[in-house]
Protein backbone atom coordinates (compact mmCIF):
# COMPACT_ATOMS: atom_id res chain seq x y z
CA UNK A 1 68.08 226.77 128.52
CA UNK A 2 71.10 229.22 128.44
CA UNK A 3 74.58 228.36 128.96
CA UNK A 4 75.40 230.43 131.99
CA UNK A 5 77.34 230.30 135.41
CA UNK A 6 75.92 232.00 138.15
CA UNK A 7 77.54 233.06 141.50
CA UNK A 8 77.24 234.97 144.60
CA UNK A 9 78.98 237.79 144.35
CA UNK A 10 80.40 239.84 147.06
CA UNK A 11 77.80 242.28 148.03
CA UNK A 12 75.25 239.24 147.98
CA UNK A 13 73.53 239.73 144.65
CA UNK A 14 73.80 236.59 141.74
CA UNK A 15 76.47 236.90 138.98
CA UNK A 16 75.62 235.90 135.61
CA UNK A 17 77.64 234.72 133.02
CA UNK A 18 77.13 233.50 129.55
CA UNK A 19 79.59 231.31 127.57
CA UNK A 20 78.79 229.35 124.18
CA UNK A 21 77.09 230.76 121.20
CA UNK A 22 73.97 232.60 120.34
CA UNK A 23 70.92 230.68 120.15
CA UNK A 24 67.09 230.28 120.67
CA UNK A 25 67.35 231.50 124.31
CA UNK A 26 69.93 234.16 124.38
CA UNK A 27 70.81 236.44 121.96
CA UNK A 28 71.70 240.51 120.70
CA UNK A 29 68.75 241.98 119.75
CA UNK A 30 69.08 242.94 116.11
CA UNK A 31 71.12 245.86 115.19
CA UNK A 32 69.03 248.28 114.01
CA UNK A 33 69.93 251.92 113.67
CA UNK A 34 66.15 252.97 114.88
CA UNK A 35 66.91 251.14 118.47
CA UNK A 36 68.28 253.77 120.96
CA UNK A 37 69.91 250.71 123.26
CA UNK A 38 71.12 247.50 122.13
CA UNK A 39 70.61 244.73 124.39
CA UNK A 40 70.93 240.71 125.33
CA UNK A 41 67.73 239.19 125.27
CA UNK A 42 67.54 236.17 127.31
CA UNK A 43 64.43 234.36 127.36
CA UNK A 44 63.82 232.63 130.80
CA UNK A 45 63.29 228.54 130.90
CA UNK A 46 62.52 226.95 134.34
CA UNK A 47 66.10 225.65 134.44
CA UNK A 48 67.15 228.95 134.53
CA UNK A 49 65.32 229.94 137.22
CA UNK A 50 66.99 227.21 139.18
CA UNK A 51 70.49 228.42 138.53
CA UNK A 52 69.35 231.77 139.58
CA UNK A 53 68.24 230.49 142.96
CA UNK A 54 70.75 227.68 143.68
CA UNK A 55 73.54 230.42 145.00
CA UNK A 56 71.13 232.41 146.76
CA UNK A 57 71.77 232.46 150.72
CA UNK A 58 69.56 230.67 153.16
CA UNK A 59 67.83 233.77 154.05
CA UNK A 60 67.09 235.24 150.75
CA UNK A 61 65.37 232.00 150.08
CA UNK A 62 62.97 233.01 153.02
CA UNK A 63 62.66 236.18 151.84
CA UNK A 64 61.59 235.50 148.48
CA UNK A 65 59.06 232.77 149.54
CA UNK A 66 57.92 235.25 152.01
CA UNK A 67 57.34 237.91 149.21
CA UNK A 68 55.73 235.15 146.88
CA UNK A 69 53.42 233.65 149.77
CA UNK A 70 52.09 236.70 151.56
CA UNK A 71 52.48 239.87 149.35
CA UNK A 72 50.43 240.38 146.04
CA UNK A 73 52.16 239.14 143.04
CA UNK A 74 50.95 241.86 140.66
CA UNK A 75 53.66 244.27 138.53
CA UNK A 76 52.43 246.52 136.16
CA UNK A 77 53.63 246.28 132.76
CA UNK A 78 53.16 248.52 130.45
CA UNK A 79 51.91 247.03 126.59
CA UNK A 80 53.88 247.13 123.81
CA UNK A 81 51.72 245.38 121.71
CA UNK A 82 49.02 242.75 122.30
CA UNK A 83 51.43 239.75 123.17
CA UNK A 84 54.07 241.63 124.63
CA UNK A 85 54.50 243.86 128.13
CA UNK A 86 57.14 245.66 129.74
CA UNK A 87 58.62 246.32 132.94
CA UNK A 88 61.81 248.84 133.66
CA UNK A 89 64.01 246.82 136.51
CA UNK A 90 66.94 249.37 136.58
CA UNK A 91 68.40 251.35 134.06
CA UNK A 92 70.15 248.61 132.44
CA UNK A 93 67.65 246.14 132.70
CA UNK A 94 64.33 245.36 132.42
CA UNK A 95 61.40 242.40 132.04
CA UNK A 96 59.88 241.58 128.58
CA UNK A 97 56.83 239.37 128.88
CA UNK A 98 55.34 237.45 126.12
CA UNK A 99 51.78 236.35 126.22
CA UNK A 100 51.51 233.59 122.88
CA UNK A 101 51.07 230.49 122.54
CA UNK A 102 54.36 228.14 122.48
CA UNK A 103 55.55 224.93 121.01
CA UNK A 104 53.86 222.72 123.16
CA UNK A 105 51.00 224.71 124.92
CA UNK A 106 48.71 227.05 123.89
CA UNK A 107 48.66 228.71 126.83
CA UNK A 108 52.59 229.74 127.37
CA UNK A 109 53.72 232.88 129.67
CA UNK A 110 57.37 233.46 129.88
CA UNK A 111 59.48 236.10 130.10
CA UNK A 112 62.62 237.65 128.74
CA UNK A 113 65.32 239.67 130.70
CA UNK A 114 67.03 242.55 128.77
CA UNK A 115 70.24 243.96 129.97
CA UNK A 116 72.07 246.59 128.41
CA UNK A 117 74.88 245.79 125.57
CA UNK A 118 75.58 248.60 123.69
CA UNK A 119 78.83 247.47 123.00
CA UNK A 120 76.71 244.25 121.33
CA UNK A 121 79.31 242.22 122.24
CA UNK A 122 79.63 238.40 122.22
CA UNK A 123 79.61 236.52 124.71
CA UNK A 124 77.84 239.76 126.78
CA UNK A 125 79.59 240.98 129.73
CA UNK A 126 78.23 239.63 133.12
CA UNK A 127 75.70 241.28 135.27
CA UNK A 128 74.28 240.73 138.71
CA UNK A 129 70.83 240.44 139.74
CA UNK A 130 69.72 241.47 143.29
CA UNK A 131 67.23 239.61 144.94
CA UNK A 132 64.30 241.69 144.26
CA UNK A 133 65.02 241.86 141.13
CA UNK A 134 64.75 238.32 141.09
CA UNK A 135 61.35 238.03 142.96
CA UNK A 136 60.21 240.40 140.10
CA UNK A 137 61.02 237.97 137.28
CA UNK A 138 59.52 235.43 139.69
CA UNK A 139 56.11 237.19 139.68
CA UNK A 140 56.48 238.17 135.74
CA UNK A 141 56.33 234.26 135.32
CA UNK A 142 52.61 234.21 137.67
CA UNK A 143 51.14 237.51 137.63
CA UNK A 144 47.44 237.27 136.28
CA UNK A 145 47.11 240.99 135.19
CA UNK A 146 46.91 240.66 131.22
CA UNK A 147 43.57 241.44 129.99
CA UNK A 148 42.89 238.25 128.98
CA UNK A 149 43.07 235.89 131.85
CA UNK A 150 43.53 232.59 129.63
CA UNK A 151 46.78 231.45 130.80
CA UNK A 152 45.61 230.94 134.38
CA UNK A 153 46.67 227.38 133.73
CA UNK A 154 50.29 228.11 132.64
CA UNK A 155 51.24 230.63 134.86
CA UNK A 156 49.71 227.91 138.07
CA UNK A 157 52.32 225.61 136.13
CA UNK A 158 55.13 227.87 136.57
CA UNK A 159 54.06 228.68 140.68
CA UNK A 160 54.20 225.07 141.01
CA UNK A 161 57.38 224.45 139.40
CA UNK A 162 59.00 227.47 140.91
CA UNK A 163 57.83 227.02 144.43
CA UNK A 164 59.39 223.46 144.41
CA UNK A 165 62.74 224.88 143.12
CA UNK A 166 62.35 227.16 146.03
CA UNK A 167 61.25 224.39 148.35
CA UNK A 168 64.45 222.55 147.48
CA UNK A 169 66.86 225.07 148.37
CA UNK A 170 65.36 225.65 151.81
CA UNK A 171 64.95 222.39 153.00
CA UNK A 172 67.74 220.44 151.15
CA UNK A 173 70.49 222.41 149.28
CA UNK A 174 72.98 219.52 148.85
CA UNK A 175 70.48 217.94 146.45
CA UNK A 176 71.37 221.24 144.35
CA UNK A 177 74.83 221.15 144.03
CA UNK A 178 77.65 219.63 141.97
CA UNK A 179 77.97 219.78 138.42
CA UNK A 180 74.93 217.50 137.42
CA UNK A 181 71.71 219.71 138.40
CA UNK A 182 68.35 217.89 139.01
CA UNK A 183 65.96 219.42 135.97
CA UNK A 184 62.92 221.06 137.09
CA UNK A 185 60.99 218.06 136.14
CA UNK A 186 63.17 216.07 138.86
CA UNK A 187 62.80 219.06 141.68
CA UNK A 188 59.03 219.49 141.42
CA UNK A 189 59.22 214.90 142.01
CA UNK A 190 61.58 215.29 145.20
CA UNK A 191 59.85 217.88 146.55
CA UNK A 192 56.43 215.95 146.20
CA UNK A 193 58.17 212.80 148.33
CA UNK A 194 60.35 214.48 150.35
């Protein structure tokens, strides 16, 4: 999981920021004279999906489980190679997708946001995410659209896990807030007996 603060910024959008060192989950992507851009590569835990959504506003919490519920959670990546796609968010940013199998499972999807650091500075200056830019890293972590559908079973894990972080926030935010956050292990149990 990433060291990062995130807050709601004035015009409603989430503020990232990223303290402590580079490590397994966020990093500069390797200076290399060939790359046009240089960017901060921060591969996505569940956890971090939580922070993401624990400043949102009531009604952007509707929104998004209105998007999630009713609309079709496809996005079209485009390959880069057989275990990884890409999607353009912005011209600073944009969704990296990797389809292999992971330290515990064999079937793993996660993804990877990439924002702009040219500068490839340390610790990277903070960015904001709107909310639909957040629904689409949402649907990068379910979307079924690879052409081999064998990690129905992992990206089911991640609905479940992110619907209850989602579930949370509408129907009890206080359980969200302070300093000690509830892992996504402990939101997916309260929102099964709540």
């Amino acid at each position: 999981m990433a060291n990062i603060i995130t807050t709601l910024s004035q015009n409603n959008n989430v503020q990232i920021e990223f303290h402590g060192r580079q490590g397994k989950h966020v990093r500069l992507t390797p200076n290399d004279q060939n790359l046009k851009n240089k960017w901060t590569d921060w591969m996505l835990e569940i956890n971090d999906f939580r922070d993401l959504i624990i400043p949102l506003q009531l009604n952007d919490v509707e929104y998004l489980i209105e998007k999630l519920l009713r609309g079709p959670n496809i996005i079209t990546f485009s390959n880069i190679n057989l275990n990884r796609q890409e999607y353009i968010l912005s011209n600073d940013k944009k969704i990296v997708r990797r389809l292999d199998a992971g330290n515990v499972r064999n079937e793993y999807q996660t993804v990877a946001l990439f924002v702009e650091n040219n500068e490839g500075i340390w610790p990277p200056p903070s960015f904001e995410l709107n909310r639909d830019e957040i629904l689409a890293l949402l649907r990068a972590m379910i979307t079924l659209d690879s052409p081999n559908n064998y990690r129905v079973r992992d990206s089911l894990r991640n609905l479940q896990f992110l619907s209850a972080i989602l579930w949370v926030k509408k129907e009890n935010p206080d359980l969200l807030r302070g300093n000690k956050k509830p892992t996504a292990n402990e939101i997916f149990r309260i929102s099964l007996i709540k």
